[in-house]
Protein backbone atom coordinates (compact mmCIF):
# COMPACT_ATOMS: atom_id res chain seq x y z
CA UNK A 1 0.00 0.00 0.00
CA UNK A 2 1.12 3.53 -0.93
CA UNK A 3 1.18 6.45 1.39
CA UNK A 4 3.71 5.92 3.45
CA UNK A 5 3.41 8.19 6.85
CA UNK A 6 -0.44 8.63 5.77
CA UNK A 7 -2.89 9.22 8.50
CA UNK A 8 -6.07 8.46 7.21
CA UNK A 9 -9.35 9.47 9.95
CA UNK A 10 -12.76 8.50 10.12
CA UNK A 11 -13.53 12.00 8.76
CA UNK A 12 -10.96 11.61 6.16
CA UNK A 13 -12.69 8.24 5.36
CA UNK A 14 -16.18 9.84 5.01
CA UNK A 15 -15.01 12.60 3.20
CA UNK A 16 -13.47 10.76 0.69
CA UNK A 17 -16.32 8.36 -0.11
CA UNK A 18 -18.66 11.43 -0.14
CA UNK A 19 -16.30 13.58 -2.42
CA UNK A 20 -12.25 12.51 -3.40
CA UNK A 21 -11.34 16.08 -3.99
CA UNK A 22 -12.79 17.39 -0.79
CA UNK A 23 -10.43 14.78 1.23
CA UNK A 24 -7.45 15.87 -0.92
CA UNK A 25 -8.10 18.93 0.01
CA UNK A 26 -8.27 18.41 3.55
CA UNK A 27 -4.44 16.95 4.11
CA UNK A 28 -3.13 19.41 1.20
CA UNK A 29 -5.41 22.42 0.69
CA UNK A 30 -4.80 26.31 1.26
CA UNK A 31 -6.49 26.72 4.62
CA UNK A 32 -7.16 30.33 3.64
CA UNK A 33 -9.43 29.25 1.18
CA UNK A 34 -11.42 27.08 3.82
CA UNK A 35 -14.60 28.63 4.92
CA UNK A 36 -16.52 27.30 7.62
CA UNK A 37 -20.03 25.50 7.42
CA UNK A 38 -22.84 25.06 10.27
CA UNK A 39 -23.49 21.72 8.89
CA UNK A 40 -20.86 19.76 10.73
CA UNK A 41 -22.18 21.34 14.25
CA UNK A 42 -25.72 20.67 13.78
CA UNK A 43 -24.79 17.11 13.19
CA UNK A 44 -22.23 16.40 16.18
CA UNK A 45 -25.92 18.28 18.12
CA UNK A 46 -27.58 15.76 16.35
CA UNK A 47 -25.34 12.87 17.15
CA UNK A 48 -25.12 13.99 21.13
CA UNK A 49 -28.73 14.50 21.25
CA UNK A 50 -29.51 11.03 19.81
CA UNK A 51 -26.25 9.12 22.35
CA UNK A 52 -28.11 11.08 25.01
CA UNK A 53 -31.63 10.11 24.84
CA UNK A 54 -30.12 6.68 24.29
CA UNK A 55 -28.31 6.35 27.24
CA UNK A 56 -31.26 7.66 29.20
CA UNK A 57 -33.46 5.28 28.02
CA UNK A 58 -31.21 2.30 28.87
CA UNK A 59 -30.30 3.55 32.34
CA UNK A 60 -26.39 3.69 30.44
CA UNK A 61 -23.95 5.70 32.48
CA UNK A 62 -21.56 7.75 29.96
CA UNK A 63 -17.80 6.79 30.83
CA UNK A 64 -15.00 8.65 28.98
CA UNK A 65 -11.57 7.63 28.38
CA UNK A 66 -9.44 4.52 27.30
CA UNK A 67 -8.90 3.62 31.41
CA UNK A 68 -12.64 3.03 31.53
CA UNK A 69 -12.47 0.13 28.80
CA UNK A 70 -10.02 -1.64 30.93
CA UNK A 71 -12.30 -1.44 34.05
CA UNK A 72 -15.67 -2.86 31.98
CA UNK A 73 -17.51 0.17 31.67
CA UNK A 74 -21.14 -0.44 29.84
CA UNK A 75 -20.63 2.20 27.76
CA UNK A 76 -17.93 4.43 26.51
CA UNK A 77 -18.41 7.75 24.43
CA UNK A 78 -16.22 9.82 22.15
CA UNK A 79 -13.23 7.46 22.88
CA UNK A 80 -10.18 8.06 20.33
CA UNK A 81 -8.49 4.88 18.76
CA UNK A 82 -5.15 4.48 16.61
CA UNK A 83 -3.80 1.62 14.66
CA UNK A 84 -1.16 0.87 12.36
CA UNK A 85 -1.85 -0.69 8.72
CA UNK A 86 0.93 -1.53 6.21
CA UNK A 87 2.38 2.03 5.79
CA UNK A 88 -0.62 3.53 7.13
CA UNK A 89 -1.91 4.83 9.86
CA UNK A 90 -5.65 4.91 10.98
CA UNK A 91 -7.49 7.29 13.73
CA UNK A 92 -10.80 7.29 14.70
CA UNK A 93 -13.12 8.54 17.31
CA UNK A 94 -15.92 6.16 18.29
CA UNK A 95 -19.39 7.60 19.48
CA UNK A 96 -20.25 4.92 21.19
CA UNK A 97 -18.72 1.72 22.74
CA UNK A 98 -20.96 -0.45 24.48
CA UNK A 99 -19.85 -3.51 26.18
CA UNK A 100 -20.93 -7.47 25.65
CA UNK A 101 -19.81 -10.39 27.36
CA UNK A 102 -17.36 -11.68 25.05
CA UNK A 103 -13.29 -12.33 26.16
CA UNK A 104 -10.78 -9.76 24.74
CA UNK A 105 -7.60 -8.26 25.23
CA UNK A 106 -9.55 -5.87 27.98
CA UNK A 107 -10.88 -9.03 30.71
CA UNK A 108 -13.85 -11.00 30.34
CA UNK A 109 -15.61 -8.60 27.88
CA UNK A 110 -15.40 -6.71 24.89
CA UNK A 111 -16.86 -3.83 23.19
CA UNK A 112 -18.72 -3.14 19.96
CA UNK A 113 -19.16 0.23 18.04
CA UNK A 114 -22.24 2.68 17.56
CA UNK A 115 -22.25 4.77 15.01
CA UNK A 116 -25.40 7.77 14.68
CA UNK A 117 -27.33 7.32 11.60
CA UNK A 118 -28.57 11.06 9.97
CA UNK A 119 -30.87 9.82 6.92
CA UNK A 120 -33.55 7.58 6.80
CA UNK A 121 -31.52 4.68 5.47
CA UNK A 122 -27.99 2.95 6.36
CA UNK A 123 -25.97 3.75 2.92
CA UNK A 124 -22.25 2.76 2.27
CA UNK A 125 -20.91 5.61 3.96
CA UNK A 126 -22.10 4.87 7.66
CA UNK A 127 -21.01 0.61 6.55
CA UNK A 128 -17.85 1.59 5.85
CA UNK A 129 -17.60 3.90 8.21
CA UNK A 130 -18.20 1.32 11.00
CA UNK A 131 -16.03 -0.73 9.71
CA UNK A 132 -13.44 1.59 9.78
CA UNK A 133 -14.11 2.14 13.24
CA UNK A 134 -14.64 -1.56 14.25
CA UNK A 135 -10.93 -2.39 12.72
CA UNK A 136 -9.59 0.46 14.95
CA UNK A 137 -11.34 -1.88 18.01
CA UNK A 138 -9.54 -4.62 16.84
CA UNK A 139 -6.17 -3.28 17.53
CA UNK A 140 -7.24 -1.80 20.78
CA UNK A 141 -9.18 -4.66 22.43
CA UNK A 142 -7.65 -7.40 20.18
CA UNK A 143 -10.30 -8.85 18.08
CA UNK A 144 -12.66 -7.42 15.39
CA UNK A 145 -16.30 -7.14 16.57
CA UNK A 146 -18.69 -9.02 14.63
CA UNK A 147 -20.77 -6.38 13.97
CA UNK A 148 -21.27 -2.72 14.82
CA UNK A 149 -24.72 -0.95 15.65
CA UNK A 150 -26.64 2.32 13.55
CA UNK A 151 -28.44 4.40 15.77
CA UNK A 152 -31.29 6.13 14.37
CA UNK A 153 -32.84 9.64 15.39
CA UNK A 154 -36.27 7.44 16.59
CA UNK A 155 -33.69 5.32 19.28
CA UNK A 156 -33.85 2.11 17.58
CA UNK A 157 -30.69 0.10 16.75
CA UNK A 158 -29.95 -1.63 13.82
CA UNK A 159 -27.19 -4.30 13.44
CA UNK A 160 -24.39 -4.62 11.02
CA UNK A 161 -22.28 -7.28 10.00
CA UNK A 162 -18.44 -5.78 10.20
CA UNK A 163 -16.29 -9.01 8.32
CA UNK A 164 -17.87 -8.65 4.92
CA UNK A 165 -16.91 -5.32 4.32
CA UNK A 166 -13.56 -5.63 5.48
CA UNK A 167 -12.30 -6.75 2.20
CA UNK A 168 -14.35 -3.46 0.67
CA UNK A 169 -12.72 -1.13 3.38
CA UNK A 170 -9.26 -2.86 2.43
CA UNK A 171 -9.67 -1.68 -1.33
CA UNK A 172 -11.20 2.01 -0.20
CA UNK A 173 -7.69 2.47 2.21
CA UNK A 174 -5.74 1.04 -0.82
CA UNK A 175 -7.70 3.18 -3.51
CA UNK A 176 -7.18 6.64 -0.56
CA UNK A 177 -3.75 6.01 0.12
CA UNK A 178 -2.86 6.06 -3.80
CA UNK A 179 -5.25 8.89 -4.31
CA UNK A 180 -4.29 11.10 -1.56
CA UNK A 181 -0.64 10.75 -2.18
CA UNK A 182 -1.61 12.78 -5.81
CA UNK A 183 -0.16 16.19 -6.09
CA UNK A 184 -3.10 17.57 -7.40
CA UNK A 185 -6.73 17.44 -6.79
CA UNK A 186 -9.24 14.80 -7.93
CA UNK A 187 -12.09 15.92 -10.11
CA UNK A 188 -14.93 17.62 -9.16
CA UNK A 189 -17.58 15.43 -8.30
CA UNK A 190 -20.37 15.32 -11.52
CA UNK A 191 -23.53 15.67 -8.97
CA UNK A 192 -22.04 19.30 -7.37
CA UNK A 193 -25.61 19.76 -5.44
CA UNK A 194 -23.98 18.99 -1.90
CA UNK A 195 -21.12 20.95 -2.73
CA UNK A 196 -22.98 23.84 -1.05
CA UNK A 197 -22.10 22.52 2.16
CA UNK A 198 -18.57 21.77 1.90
CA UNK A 199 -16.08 23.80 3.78
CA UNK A 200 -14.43 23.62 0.03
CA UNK A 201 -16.96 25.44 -1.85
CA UNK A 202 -15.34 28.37 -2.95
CA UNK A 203 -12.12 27.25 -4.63
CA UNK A 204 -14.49 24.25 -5.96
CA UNK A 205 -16.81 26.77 -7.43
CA UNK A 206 -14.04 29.04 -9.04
CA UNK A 207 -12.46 26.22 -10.34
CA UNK A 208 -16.06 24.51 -11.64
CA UNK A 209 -16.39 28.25 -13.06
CA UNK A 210 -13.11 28.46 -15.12
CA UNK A 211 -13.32 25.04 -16.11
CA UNK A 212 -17.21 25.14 -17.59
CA UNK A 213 -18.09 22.50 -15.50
CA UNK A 214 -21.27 20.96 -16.69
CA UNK A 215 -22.50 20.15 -13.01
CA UNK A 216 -22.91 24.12 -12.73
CA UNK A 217 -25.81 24.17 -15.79
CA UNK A 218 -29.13 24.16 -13.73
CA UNK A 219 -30.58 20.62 -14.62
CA UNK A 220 -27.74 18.82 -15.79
CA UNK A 221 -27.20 15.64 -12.77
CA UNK A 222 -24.58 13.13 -12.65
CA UNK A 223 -25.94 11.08 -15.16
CA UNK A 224 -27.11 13.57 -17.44
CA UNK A 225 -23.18 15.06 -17.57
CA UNK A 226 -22.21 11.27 -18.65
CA UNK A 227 -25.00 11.59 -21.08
CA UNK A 228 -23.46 14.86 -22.32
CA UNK A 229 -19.93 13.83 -22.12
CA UNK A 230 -20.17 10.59 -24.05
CA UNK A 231 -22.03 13.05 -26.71
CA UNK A 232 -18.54 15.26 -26.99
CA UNK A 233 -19.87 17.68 -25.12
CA UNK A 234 -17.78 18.07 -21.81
CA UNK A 235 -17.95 22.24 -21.02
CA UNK A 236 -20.74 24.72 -20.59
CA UNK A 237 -19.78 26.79 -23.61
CA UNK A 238 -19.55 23.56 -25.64
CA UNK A 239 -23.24 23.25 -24.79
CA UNK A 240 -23.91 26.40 -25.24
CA UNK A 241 -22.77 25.72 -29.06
CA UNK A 242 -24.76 22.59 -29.41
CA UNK A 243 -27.29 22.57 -32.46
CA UNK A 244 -30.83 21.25 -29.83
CA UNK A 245 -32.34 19.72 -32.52
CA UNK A 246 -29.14 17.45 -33.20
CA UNK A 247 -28.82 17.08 -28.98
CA UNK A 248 -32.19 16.30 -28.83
CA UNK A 249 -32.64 13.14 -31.46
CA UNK A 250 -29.06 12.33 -29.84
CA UNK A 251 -30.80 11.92 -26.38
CA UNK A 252 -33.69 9.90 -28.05
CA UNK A 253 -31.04 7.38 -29.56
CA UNK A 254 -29.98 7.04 -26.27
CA UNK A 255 -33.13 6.90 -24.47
CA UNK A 256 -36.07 5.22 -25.64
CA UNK A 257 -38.04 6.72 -29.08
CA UNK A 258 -41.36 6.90 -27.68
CA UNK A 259 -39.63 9.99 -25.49
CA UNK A 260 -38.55 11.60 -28.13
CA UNK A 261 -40.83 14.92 -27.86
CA UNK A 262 -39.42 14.96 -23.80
CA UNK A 263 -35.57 14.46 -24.85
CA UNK A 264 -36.34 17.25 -27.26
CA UNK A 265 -37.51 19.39 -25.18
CA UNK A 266 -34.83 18.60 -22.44
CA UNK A 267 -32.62 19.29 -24.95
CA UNK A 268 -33.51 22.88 -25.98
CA UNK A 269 -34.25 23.68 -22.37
CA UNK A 270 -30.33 22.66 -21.53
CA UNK A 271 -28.65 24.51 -24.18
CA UNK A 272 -30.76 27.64 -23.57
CA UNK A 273 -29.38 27.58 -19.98
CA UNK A 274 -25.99 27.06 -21.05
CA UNK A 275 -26.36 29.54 -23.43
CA UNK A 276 -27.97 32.01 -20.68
CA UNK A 277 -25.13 31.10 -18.26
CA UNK A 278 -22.51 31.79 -20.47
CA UNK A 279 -23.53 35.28 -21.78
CA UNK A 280 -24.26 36.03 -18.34
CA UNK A 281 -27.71 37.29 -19.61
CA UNK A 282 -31.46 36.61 -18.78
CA UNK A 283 -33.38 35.33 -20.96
CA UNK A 284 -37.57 34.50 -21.55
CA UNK A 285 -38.56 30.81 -22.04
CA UNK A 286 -39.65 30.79 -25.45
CA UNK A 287 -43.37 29.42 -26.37
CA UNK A 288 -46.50 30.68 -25.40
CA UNK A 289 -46.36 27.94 -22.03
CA UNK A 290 -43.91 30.14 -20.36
CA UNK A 291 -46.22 33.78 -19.96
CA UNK A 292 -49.82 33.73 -20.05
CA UNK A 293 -51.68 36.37 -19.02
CA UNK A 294 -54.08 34.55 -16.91
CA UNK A 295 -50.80 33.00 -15.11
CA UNK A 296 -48.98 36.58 -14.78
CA UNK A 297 -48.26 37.90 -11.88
CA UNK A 298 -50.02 41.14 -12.60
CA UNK A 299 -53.12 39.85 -13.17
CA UNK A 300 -52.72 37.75 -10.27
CA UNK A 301 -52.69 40.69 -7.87
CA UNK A 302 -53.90 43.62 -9.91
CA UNK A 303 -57.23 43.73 -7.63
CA UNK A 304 -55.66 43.11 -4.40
CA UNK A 305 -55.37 45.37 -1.93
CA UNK A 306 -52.22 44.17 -0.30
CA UNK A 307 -49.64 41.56 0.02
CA UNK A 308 -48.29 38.50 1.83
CA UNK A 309 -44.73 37.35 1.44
CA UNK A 310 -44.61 34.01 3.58
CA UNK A 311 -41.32 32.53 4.50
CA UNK A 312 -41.27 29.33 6.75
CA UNK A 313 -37.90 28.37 9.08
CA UNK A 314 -37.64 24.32 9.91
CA UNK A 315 -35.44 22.08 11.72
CA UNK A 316 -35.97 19.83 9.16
CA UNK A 317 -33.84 16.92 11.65
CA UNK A 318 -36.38 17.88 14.04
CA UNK A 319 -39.42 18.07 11.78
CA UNK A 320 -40.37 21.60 13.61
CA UNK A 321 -41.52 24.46 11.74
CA UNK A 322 -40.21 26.68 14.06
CA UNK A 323 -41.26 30.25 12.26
CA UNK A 324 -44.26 31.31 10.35
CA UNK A 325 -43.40 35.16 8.58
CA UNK A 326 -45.35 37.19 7.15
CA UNK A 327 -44.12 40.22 5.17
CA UNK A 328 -47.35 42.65 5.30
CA UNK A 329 -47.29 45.15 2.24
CA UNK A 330 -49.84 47.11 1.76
CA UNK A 331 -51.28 48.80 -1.13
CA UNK A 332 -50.87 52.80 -0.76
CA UNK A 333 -53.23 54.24 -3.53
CA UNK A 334 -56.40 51.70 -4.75
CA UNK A 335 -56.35 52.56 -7.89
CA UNK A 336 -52.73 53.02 -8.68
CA UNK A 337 -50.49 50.42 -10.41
CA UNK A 338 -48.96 47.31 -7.46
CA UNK A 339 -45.72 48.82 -6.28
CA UNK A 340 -43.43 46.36 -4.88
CA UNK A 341 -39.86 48.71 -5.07
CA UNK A 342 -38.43 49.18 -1.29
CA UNK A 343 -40.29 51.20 1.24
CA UNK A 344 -37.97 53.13 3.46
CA UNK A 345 -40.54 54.63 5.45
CA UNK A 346 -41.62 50.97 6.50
CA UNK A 347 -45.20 52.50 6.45
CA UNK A 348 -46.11 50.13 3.97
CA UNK A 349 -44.42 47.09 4.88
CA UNK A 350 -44.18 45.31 8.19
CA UNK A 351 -42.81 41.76 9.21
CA UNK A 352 -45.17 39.89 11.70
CA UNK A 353 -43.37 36.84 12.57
CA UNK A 354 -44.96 33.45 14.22
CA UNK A 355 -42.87 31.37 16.90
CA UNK A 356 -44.21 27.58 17.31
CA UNK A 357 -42.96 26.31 19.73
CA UNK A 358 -43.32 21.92 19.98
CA UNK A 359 -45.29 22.63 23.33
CA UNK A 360 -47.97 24.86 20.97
CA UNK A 361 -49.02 22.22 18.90
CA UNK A 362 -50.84 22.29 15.80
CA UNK A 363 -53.69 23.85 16.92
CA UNK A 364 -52.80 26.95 18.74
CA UNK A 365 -50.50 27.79 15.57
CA UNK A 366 -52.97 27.19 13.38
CA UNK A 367 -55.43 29.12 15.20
CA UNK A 368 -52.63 32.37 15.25
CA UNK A 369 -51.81 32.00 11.76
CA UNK A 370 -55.13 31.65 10.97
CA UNK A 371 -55.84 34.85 12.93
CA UNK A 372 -53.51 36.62 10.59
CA UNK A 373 -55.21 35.69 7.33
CA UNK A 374 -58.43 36.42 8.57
CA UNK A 375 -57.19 40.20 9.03
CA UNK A 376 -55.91 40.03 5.31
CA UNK A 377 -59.02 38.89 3.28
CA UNK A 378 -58.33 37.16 0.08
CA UNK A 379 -54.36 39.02 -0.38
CA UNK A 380 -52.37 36.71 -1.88
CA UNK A 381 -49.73 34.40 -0.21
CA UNK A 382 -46.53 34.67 -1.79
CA UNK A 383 -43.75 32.17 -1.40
CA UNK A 384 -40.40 30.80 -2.98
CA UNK A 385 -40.97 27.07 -3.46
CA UNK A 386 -43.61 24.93 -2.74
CA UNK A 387 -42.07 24.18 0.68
CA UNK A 388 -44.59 26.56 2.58
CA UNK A 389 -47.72 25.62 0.56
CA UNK A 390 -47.06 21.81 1.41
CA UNK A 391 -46.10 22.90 5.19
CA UNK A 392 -49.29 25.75 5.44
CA UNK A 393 -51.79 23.14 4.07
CA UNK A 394 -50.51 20.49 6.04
CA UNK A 395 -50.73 22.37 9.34
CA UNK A 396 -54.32 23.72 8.51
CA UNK A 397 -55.35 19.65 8.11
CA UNK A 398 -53.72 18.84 11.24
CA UNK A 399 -55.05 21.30 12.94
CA UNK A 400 -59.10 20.40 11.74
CA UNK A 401 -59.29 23.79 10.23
CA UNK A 402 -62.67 23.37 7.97
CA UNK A 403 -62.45 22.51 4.00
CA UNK A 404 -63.58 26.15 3.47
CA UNK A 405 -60.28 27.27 5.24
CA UNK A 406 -58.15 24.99 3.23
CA UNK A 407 -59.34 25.95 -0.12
CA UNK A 408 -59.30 29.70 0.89
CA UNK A 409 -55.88 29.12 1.64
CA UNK A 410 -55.07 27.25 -1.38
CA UNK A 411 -56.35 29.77 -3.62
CA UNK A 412 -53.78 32.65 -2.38
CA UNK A 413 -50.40 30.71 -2.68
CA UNK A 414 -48.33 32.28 -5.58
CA UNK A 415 -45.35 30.43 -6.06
CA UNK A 416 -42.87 32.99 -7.32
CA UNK A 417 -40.39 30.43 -7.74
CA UNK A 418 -42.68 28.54 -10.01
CA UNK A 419 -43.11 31.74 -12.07
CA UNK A 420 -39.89 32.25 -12.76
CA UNK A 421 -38.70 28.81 -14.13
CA UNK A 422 -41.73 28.77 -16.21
CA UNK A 423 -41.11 32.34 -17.29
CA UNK A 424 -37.23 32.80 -17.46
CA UNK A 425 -33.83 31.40 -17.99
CA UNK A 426 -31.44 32.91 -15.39
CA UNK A 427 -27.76 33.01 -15.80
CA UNK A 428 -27.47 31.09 -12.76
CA UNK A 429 -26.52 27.59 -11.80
CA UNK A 430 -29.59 27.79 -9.04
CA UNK A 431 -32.55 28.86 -8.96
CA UNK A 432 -33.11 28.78 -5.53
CA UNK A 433 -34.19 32.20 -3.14
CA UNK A 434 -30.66 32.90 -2.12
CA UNK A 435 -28.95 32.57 -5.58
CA UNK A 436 -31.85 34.27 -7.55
CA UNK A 437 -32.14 37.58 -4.80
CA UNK A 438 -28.96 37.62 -4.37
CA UNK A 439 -28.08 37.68 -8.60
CA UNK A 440 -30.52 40.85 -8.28
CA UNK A 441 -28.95 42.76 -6.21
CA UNK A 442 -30.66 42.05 -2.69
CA UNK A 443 -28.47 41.42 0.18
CA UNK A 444 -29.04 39.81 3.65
CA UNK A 445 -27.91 42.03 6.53
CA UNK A 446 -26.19 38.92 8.47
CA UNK A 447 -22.97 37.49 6.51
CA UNK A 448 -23.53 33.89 5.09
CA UNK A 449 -26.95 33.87 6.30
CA UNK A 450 -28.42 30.76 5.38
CA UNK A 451 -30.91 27.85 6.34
CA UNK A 452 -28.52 25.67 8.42
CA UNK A 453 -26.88 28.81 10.36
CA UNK A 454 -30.60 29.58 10.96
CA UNK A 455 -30.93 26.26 12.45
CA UNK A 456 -28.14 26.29 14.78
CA UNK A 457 -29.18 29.40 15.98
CA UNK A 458 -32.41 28.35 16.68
CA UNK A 459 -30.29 25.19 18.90
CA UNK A 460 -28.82 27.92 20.39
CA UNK A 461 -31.54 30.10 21.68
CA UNK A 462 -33.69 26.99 22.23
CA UNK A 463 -31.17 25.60 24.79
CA UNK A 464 -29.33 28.79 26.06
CA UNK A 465 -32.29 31.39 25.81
CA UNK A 466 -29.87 34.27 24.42
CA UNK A 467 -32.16 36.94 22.75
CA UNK A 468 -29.40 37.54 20.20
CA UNK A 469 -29.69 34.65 18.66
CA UNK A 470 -33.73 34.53 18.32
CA UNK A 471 -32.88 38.40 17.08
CA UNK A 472 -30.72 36.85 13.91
CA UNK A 473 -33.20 34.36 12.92
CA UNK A 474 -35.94 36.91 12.81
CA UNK A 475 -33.67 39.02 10.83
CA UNK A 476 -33.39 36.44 8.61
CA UNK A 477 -36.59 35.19 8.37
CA UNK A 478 -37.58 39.14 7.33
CA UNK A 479 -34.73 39.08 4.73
CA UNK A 480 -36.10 35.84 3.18
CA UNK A 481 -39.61 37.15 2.72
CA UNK A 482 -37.91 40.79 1.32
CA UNK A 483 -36.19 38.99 -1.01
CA UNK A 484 -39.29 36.71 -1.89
CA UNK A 485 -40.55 40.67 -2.50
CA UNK A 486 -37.58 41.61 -4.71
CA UNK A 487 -37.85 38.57 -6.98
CA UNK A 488 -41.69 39.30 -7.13
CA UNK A 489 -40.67 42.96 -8.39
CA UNK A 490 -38.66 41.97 -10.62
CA UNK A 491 -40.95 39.56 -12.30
CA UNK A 492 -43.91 42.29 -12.38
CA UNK A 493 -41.48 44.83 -14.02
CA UNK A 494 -40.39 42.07 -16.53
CA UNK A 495 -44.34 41.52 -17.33
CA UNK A 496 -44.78 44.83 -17.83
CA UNK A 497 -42.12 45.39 -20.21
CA UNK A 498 -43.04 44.62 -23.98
CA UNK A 499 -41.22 41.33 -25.44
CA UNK A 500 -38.68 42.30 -27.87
């Protein structure tokens, strides 16, 4: 095995099998160009929430520290383990070692590994991953366990057999060891949707950007870049160049023929993004489909007397729709035009956000929400995504509001996001809130505001009870729903402008 001196760590291990280059980057990369994520903290919370309400339920008393193996403690969290392969080294921290009544090197017992599952399913990171940590127990108690243990969010336990994927974990330290012994970087990974979260993101993204990396055009997955690729076309502005009608019937010979009007279609929607992405221009969605009047927003709220701009914040690990906000703008002059441009004197526009708390259950929030949209007759509800229509709806049913409620409420969503992929091709790799507002101009007043700093700051103020932190996320929640406003202003003063 290569790599001589190579220390490779559980979160090497994991990082690797999620993304090569990301590892590489982690022994060799400029740590200037690092940049922090909240990700990684809201799972260890995650992970010492779930060891915690575990340990509770089984009466387990925590121990800490390699001394406690040696005197037979039940269970043992967070303790580090080394071990040497051939010309490698391996490092580990376990969550959880619990013991069983098996002979080792320790005494009369022995101790097998739990690892904390995040999804919904056990996938061939968290396998190897165990094994990785059960063949660090081997050369601490003596012998490999015979299987490891997945703890999921609910509490239950789920065994795994460790000795079959030994041989698999033997290839991925072989295949690790070569590849992290490179000088330079592996490739970017083709699906580039979690790279968002990486700590790596920025010298990822400039290089993705110089490079024309097909994983940036909006719509174009891992498979559908292999698709591309085998077709000679490996770069943005090579799509961009691409003839649709020739990329089209060369999708249908490799798909199946009776698809043909859907590859061709795929087609000229992908090379009009390229195309958009690499001019660095806007652009409408050609047919009548994409703008009708009857779907415009204009004529959507021409009769309305006010606004709505609804933003939910979620824990999604915690299933809690924590925040309900409401951006109230009101119409100045009846009979004047909609004007959605920014009102400084705020006399127009006010936030009115809604804390649930679990204890409030579905009723009483509901019932205050409800409260709201009483006040506001018939405005419209607009939202980014169809996140708070599913969410809003849901609650309503939950709650037992009546079917008259529920289709009231169904009538005002807008989606705005909705609008604008039917409606426009964006020079942008995303079409998501952040990347769309942000691509017109708006900015959010806390740096690197985002969903999962959101989240921890909710943690935060949820177990600390510092007002600064419940002041951030109902910053943010306001600068969500103003930039839900700016996108909607920007597609009224599109619809209002004559096509060329």
């Amino acid at each position: 095995m290569k790599g001589d001196g190579l220390v490779i760590s559980d979160r090497l291990l994991s990082s690797w099998l999620r993304c090569p280059r990301k590892a590489w980057q982690d022994l060799h990369g400029d740590p200037t160009q690092r940049a922090w994520h909240p990700q990684q903290a809201i799972q260890l919370g995650q992970e010492q929430q779930c060891l915690n309400r575990y340990g509770a339920r089984r009466g387990l008393a925590m121990a800490r520290g390699a001394a406690e193996a040696f005197r037979g403690a039940a269970a043992i969290q967070g303790l580090r383990l080394l071990a040497q392969e051939e010309c490698v080294r391996l490092r580990g921290r376990v969550p959880l070692l619990l013991r069983r009544d098996t002979e080792s090197r320790l005494g009369p017992w022995s101790y097998v590994p739990l690892l904390v599952r995040t999804g919904r399913f056990i996938n061939r990171e968290q396998r190897l991953c165990l094994a990785f940590l059960g063949r660090l127990l081997q050369g601490f108690q003596g012998q490999c366990p015979p299987r490891g243990l997945v703890l999921s969010a609910d509490g239950s336990c789920q065994p795994v057999a460790l000795e079959p994927l030994q041989p698999q974990l033997d290839e991925l330290l072989e295949e690790m060891a070569v590849g992290l012994s490179q000088p330079h970087a592996p490739e970017l990974v083709a699906e580039r949707k979690r790279c968002s979260i990486c700590s790596w993101r920025r010298p990822c993204n400039a290089h993705a950007a110089a490079s024309g990396h097909l994983g940036d055009v909006s719509g174009v997955g891992s498979g559908r870049r292999r698709q591309l690729i085998q077709l000679q076309i490996p770069t943005i502005a090579v799509l961009a160049q691409s003839d649709p009608s020739w990329l089209g019937q060369a999708l249908v010979q490799q798909g199946h023929p009776s698809q043909a009007s859907h590859h061709n279609a795929l087609a000229a929607a992908l090379v009009l993004q390229a195309r958009s992405q690499q001019s660095q221009q806007a652009r409408r969605r050609p047919g009548p489909a994409s703008f009708s009047v009857e779907s415009s927003l204009t004529k959507r709220l021409c009769r309305s007397p006010g606004l709505l701009f609804y933003d939910i914040e979620a824990d999604p690990d915690a299933r809690e729709n924590y925040l309900h906000g409401f951006l109230i703008r009101t119409r100045q002059d009846p009979g004047s035009p909609l004007d959605l441009t920014p009102d400084p004197t705020g006399i127009a526009t006010r936030h009115h956000p809604i804390l649930c708390l679990p204890h409030h259950g579905h009723g009483r929030c509901w019932q205050r929400i409800h409260r709201l949209l009483r006040h506001f007759p018939g405005w419209p509800l607009l939202h980014y995504g169809e996140t708070e229509r599913v969410e809003l709806s849901r609650l309503a049913h939950r709650a037992g509001a009546s079917a008259t409620s529920r289709e009231d409420l169904e009538r005002r969503f807008v989606d705005v996001h909705q609008l604008v992929r039917q409606q426009w091709v964006l020079p942008l790799s995303s079409y998501g809130l952040k990347s769309v507002a942000t691509w017109l101009g708006f900015r959010w007043r806390h740096p690197n505001a985002e969903g999962a700093r959101a989240v921890l700051w909710w943690r935060h103020w949820r177990r600390h009870g510092h007002r600064h932190d419940l002041r951030r996320i109902l910053d943010y929640n306001h600068d969500d729903c103003q930039a839900t406003r700016v996108v909607a202003a920007w597609l009224l003063a599109q619809e209002q402008t004559p096509m060329a």
